[in-house]
C-alpha atoms as a PDB file:
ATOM      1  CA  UNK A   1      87.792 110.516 110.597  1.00  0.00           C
ATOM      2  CA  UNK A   2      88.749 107.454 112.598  1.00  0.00           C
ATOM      3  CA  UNK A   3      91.797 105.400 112.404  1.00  0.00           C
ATOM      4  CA  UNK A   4      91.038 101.019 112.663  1.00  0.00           C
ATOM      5  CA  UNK A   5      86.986 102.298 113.247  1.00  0.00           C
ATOM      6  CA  UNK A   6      88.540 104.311 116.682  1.00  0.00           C
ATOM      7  CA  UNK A   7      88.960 108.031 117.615  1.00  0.00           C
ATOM      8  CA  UNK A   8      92.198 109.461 117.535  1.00  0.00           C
ATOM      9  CA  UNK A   9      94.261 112.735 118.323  1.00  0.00           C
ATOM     10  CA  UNK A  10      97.528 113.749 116.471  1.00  0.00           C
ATOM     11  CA  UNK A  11     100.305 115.202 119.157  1.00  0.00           C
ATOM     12  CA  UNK A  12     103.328 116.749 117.299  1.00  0.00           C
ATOM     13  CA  UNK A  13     106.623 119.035 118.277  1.00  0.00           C
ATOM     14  CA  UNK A  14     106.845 122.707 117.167  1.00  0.00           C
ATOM     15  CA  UNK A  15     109.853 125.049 117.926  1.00  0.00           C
ATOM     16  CA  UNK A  16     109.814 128.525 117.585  1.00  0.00           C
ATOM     17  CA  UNK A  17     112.677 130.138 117.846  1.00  0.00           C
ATOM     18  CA  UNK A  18     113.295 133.922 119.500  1.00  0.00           C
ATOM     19  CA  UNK A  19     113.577 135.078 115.429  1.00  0.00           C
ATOM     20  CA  UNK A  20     109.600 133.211 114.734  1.00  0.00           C
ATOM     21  CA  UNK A  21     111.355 130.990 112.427  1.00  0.00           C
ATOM     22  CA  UNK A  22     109.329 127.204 113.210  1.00  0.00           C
ATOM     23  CA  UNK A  23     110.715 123.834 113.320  1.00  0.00           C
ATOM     24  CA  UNK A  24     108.546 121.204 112.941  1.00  0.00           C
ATOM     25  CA  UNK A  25     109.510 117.180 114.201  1.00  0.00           C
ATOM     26  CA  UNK A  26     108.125 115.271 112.044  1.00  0.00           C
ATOM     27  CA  UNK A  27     108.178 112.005 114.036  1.00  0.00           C
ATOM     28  CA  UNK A  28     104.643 112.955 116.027  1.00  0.00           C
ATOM     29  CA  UNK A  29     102.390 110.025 117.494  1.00  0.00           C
ATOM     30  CA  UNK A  30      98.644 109.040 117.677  1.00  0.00           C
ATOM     31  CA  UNK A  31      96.604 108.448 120.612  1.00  0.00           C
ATOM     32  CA  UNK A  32      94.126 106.341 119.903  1.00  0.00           C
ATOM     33  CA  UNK A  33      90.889 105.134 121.701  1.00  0.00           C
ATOM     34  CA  UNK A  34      90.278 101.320 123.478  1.00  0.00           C
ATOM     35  CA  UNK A  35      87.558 100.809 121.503  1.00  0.00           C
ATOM     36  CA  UNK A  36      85.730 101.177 118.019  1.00  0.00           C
ATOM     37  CA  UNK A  37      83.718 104.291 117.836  1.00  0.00           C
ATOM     38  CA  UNK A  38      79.874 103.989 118.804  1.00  0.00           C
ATOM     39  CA  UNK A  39      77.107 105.765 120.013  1.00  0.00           C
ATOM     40  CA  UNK A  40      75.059 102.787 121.089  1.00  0.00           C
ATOM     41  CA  UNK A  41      73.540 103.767 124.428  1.00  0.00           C
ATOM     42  CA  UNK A  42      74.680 101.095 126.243  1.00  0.00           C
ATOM     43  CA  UNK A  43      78.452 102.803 125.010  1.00  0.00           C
ATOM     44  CA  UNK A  44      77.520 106.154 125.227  1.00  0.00           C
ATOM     45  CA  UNK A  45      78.812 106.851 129.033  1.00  0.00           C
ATOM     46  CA  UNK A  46      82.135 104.847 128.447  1.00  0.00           C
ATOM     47  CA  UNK A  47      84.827 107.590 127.940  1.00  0.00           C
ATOM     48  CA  UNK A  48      87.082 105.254 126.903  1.00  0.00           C
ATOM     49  CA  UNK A  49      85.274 105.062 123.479  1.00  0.00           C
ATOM     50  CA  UNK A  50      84.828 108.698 122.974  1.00  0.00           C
ATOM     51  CA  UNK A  51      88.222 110.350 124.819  1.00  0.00           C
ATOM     52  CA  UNK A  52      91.895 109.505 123.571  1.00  0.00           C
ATOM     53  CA  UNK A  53      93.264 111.630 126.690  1.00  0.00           C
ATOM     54  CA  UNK A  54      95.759 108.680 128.228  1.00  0.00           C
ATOM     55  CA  UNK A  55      94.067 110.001 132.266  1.00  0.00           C
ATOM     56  CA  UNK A  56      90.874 108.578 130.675  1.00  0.00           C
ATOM     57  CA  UNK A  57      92.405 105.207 128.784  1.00  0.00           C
ATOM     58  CA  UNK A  58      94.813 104.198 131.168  1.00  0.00           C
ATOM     59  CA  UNK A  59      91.776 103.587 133.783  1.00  0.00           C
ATOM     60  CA  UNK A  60      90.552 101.303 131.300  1.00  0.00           C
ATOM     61  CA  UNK A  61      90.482  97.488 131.383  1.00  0.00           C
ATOM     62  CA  UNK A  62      90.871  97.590 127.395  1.00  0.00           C
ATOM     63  CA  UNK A  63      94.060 100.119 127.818  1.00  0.00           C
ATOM     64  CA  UNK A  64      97.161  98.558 125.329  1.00  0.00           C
ATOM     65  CA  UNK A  65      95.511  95.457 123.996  1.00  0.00           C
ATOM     66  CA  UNK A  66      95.022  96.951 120.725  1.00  0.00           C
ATOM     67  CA  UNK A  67      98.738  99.029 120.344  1.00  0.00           C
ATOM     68  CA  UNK A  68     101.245  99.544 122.934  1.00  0.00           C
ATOM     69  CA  UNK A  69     100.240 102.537 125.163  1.00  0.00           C
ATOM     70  CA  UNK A  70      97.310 103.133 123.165  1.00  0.00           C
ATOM     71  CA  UNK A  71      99.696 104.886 120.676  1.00  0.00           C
ATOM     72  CA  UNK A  72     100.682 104.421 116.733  1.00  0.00           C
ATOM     73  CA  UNK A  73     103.235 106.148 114.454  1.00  0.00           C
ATOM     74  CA  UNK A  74     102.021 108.267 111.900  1.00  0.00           C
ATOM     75  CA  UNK A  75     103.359 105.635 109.698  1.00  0.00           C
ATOM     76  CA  UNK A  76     101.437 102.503 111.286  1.00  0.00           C
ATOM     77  CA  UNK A  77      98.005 104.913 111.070  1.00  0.00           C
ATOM     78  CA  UNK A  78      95.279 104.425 108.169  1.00  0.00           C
ATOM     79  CA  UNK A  79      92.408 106.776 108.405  1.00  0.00           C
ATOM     80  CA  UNK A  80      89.153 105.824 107.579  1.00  0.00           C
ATOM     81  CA  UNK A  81      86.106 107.661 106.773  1.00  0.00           C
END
């Protein structure tokens, strides 16, 4: 899956609490990738296109053009196949 033709990771909050009971917040956020998703060799080596990790996409000229901090909502996000 690939949100706007880009990799993606989904972070999210879980408590658990000292009786195991979990509490889920649902207002998580998406890291997303500079650029569209490719294995062109010329794209291959650029770990912006294949690493959401922020260490990785900050270093990157593209870094924030496409959403602020490289990061969407869950409600701004629509998955593609």
């Amino acid at each position: 899956m690939l949100i706007n033709d880009r990799k993606f990771d989904m972070r999210l909050w879980v408590l658990i609490s000292h009786d195991h009971r979990c509490y889920l917040f649902k207002e998580g956020y998406i890291r997303t990738s500079s650029y569209k998703y490719t294995l062109e060799s010329e794209m291959i080596e650029n770990l912006a296109v294949h690493l959401t990790n922020n260490a990785i996409q900050k270093q990157d000229e593209a870094y924030g053009k496409l959403e602020d901090g490289n990061q969407l909502s869950y409600a701004q996000a629509t998955v593609s196949n």
